[in-house]
PDB file of N, CA and C in Angstrom:
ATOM      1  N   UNK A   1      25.130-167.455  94.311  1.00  0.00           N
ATOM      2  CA  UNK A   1      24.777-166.078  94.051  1.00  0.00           C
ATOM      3  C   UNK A   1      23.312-166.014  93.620  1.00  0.00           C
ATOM      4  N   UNK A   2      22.301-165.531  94.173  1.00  0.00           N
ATOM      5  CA  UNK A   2      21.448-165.353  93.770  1.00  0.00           C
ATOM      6  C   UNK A   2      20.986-163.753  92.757  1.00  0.00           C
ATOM      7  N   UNK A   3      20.128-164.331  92.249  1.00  0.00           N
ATOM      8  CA  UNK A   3      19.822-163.252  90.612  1.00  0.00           C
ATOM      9  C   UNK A   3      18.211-163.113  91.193  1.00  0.00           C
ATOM     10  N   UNK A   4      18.152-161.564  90.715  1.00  0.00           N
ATOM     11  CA  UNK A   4      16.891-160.815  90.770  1.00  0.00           C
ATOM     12  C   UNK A   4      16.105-160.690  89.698  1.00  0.00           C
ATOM     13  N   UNK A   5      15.428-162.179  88.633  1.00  0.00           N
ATOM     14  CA  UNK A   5      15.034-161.849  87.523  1.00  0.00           C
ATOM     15  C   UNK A   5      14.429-160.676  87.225  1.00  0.00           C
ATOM     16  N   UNK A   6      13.379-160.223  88.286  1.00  0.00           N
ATOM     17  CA  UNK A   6      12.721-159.467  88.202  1.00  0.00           C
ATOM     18  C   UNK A   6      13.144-157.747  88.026  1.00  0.00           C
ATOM     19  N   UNK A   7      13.906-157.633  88.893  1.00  0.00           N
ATOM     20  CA  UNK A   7      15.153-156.463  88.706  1.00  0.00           C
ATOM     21  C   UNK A   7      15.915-156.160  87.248  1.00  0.00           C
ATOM     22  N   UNK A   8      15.988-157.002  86.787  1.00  0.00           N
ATOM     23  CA  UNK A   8      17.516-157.069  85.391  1.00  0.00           C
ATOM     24  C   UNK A   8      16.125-157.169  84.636  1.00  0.00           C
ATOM     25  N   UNK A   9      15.071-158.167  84.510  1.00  0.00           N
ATOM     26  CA  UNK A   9      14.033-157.820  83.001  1.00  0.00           C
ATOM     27  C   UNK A   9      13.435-156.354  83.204  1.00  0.00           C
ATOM     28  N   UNK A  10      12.619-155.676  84.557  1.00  0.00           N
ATOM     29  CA  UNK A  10      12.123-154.356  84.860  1.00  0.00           C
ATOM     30  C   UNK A  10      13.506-153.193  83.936  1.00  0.00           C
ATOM     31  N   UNK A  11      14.760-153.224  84.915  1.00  0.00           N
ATOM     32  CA  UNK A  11      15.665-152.261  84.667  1.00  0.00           C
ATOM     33  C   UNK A  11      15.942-152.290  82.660  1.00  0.00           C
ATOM     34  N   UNK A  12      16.000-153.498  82.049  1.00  0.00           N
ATOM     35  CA  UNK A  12      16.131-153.328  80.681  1.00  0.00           C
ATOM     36  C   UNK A  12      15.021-152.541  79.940  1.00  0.00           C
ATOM     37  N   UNK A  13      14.145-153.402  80.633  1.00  0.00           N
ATOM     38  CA  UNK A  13      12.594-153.021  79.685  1.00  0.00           C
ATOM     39  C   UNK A  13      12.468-151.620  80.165  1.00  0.00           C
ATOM     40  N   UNK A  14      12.484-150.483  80.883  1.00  0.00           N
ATOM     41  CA  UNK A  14      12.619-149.323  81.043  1.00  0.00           C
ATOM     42  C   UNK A  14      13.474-148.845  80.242  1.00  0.00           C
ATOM     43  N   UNK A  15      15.078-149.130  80.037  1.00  0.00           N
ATOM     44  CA  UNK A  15      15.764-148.527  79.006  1.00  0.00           C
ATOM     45  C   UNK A  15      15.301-148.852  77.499  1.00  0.00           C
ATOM     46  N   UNK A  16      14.863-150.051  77.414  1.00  0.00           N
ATOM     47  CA  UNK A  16      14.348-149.777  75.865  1.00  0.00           C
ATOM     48  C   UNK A  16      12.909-148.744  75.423  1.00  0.00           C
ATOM     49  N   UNK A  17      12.553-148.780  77.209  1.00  0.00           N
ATOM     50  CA  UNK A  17      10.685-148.256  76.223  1.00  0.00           C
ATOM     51  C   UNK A  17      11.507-145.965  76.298  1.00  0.00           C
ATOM     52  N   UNK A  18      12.765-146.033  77.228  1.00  0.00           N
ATOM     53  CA  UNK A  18      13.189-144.685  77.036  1.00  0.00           C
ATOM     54  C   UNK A  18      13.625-144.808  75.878  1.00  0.00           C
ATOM     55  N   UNK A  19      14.416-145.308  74.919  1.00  0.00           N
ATOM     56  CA  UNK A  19      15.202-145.430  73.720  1.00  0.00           C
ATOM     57  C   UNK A  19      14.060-145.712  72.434  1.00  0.00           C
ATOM     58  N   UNK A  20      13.147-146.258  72.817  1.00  0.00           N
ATOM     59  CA  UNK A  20      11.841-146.205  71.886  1.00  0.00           C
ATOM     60  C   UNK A  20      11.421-144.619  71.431  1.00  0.00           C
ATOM     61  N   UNK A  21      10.988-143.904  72.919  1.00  0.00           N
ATOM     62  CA  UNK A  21      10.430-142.875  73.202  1.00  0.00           C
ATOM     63  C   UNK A  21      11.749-141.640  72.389  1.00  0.00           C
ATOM     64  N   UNK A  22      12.825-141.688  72.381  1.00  0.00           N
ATOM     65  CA  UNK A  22      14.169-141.245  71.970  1.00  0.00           C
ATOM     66  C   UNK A  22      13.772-141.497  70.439  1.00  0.00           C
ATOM     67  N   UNK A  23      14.043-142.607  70.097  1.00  0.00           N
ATOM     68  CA  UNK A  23      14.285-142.623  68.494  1.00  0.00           C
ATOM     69  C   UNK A  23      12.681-142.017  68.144  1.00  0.00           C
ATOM     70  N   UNK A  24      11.798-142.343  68.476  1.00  0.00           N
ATOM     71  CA  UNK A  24      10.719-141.727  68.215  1.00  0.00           C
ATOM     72  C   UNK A  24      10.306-140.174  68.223  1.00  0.00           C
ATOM     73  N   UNK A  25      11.398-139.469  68.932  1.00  0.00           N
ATOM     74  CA  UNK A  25      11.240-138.080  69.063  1.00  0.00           C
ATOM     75  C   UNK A  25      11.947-137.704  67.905  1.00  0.00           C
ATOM     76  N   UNK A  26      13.007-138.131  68.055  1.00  0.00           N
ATOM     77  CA  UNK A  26      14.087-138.113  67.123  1.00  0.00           C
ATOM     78  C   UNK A  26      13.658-138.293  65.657  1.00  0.00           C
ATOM     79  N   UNK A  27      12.852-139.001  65.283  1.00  0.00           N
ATOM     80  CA  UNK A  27      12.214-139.566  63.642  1.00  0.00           C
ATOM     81  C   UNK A  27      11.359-138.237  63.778  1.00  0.00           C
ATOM     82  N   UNK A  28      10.488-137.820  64.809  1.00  0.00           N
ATOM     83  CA  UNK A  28       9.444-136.628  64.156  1.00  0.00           C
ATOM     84  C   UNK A  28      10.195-135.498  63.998  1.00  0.00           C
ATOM     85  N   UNK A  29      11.087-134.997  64.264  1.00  0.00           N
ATOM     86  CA  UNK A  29      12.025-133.628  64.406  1.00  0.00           C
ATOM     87  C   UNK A  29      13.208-133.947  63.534  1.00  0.00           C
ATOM     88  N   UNK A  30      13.348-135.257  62.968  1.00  0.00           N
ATOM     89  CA  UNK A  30      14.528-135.358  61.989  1.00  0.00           C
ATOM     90  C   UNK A  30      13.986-134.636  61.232  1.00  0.00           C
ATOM     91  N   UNK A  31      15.816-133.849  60.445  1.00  0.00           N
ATOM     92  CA  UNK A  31      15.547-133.051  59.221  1.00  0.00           C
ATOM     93  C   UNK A  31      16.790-133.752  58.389  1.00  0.00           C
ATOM     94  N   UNK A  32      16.060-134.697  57.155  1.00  0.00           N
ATOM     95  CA  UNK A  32      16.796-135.478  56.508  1.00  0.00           C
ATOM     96  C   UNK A  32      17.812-134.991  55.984  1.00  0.00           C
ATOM     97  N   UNK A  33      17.995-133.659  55.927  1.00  0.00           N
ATOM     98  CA  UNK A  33      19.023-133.115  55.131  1.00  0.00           C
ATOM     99  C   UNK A  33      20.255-132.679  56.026  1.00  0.00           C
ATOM    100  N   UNK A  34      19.996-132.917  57.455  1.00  0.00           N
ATOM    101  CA  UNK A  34      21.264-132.494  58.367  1.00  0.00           C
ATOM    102  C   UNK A  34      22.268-134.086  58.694  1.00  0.00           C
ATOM    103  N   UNK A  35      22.954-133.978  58.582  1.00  0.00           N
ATOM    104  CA  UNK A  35      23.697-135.178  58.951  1.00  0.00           C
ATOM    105  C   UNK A  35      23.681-135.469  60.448  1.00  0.00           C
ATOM    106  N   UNK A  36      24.303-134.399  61.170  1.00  0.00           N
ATOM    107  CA  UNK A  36      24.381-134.399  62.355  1.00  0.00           C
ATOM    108  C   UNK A  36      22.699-135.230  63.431  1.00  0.00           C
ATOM    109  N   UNK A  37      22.075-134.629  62.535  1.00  0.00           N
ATOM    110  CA  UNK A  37      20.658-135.654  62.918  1.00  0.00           C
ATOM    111  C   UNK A  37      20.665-136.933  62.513  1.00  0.00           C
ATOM    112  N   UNK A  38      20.677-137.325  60.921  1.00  0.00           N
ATOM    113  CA  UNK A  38      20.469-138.527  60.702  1.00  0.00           C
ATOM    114  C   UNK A  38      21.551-139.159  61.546  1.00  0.00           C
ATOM    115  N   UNK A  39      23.088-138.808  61.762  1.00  0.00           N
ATOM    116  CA  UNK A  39      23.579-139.309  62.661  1.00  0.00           C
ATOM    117  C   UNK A  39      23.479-140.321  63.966  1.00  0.00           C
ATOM    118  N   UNK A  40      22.717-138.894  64.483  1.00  0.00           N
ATOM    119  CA  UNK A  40      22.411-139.147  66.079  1.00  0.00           C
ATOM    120  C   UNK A  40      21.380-140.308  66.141  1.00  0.00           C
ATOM    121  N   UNK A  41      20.298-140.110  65.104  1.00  0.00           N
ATOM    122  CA  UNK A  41      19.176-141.052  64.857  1.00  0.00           C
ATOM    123  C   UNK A  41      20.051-142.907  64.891  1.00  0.00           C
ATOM    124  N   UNK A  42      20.959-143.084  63.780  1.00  0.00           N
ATOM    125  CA  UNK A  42      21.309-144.271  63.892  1.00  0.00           C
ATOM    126  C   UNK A  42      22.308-144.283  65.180  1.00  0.00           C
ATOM    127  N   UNK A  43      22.510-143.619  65.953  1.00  0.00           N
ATOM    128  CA  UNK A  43      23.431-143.594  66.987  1.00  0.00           C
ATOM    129  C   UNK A  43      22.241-144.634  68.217  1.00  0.00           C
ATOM    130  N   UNK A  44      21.566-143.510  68.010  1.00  0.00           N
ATOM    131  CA  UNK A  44      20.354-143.858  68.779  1.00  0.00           C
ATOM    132  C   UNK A  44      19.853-145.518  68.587  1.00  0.00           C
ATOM    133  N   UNK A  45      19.446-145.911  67.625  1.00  0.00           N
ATOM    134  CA  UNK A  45      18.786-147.018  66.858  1.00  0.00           C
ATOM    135  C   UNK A  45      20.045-148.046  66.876  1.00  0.00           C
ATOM    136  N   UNK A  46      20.881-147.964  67.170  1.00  0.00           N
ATOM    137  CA  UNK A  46      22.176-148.701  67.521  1.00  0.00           C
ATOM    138  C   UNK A  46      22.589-149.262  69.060  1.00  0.00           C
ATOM    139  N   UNK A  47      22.133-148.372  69.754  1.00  0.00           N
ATOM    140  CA  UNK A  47      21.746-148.308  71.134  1.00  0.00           C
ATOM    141  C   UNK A  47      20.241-149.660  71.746  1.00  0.00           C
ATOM    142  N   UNK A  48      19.448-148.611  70.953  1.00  0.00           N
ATOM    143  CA  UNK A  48      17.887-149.898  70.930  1.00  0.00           C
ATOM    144  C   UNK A  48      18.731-151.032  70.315  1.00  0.00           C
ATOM    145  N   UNK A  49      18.995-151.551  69.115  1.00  0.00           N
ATOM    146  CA  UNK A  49      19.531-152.644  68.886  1.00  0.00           C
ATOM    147  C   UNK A  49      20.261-153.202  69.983  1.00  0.00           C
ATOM    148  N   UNK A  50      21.129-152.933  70.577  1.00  0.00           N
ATOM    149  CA  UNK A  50      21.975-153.482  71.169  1.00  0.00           C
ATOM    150  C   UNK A  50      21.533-154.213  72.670  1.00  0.00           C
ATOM    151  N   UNK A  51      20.183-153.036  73.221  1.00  0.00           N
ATOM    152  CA  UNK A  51      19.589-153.431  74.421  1.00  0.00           C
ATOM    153  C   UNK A  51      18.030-154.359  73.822  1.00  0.00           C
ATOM    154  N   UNK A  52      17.856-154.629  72.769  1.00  0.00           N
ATOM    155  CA  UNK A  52      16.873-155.751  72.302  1.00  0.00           C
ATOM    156  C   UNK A  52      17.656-157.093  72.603  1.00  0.00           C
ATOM    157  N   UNK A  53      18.913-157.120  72.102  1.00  0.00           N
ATOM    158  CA  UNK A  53      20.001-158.079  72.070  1.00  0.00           C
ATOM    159  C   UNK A  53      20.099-158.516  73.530  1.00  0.00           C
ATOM    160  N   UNK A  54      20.222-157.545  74.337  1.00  0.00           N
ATOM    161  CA  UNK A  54      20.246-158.160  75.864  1.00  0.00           C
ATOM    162  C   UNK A  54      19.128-158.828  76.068  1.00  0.00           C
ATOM    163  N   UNK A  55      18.128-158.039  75.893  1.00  0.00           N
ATOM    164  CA  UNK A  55      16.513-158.683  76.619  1.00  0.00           C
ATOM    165  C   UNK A  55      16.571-160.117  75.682  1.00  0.00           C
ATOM    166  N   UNK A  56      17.046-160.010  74.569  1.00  0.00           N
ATOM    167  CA  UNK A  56      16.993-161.382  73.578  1.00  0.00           C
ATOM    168  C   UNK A  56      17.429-162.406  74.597  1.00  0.00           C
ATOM    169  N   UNK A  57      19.268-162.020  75.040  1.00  0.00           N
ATOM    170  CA  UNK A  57      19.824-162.676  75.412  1.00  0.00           C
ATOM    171  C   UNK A  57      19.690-163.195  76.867  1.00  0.00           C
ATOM    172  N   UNK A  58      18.867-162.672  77.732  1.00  0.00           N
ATOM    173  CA  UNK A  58      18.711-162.348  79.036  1.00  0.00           C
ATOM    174  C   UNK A  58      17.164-163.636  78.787  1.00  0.00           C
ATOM    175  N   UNK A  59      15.782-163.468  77.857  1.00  0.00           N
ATOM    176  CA  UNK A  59      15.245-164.393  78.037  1.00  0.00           C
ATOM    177  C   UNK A  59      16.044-165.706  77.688  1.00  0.00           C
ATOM    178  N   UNK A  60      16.794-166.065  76.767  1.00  0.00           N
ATOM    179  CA  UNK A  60      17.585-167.030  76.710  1.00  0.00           C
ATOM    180  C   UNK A  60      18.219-168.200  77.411  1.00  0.00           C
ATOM    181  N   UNK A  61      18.490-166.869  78.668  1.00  0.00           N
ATOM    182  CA  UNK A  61      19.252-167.734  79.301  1.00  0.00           C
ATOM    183  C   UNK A  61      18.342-168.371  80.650  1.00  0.00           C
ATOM    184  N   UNK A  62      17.234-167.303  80.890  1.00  0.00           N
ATOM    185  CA  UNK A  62      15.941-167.611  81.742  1.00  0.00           C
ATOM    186  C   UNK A  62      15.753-169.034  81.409  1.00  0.00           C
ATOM    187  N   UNK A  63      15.336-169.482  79.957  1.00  0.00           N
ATOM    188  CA  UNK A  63      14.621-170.138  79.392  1.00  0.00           C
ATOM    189  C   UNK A  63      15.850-171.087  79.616  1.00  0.00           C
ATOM    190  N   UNK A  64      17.020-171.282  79.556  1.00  0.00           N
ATOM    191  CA  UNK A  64      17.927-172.151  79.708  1.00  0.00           C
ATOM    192  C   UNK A  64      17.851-172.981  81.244  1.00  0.00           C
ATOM    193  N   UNK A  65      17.733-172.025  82.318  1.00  0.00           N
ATOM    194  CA  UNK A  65      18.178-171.989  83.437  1.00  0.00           C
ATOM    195  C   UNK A  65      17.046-173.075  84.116  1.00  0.00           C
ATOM    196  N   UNK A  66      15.272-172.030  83.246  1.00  0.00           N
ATOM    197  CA  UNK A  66      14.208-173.322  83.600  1.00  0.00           C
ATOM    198  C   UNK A  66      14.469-174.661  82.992  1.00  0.00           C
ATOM    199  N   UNK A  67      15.106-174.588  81.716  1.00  0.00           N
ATOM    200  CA  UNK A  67      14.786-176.232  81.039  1.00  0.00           C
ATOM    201  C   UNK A  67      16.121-177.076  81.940  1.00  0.00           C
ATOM    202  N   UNK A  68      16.608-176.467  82.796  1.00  0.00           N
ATOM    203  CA  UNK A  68      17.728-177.069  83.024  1.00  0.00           C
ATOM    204  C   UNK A  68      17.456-177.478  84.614  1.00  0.00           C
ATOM    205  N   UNK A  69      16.482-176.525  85.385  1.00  0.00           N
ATOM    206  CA  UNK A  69      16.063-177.480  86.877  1.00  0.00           C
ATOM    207  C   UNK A  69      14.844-178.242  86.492  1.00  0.00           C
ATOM    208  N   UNK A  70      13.880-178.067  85.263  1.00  0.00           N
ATOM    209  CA  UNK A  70      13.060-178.990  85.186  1.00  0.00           C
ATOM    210  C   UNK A  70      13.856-180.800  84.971  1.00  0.00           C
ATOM    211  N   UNK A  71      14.406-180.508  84.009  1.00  0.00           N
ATOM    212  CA  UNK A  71      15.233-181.659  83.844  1.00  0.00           C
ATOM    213  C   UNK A  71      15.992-182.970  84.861  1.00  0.00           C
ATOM    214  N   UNK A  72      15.772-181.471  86.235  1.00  0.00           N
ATOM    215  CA  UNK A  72      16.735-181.989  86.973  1.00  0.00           C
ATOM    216  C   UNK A  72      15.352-182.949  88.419  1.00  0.00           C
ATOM    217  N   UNK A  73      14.297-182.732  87.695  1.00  0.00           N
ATOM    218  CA  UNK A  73      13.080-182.960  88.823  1.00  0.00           C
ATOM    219  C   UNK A  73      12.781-184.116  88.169  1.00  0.00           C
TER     220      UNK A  73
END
């Protein structure tokens, strides 16, 4: 099966720099005193966490995949 590094790092790194751009709208228009905002805010920031975790996990395994055909040369 071949993999499109280039495809899967592009397609993440677009959803995080939208979810950047999100929590960032979101922090200037929060009104600390509504819940329903601070809410949405960690809803949001839960989201970014979770797709940092991929890109974490996604170089990881890049970095696995090279140390593992160098090895093999």
């Amino acid at each position: 099966m071949a993999v499109n590094i280039d495809s899967a790092v592009s397609g993440i790194a677009t959803q995080v720099d939208k979810e950047e751009q999100i929590i960032d709208d979101l922090s200037k228009n929060l009104d600390p005193s509504n819940t329903a905002d601070v809410m949405k805010l960690q809803m949001e920031y839960s989201k970014y966490s979770m797709e940092e975790e991929t890109v974490a996990a996604l170089v990881s395994a890049i970095k696995k995949m090279i140390d593992n055909i160098t090895q093999r040369m």
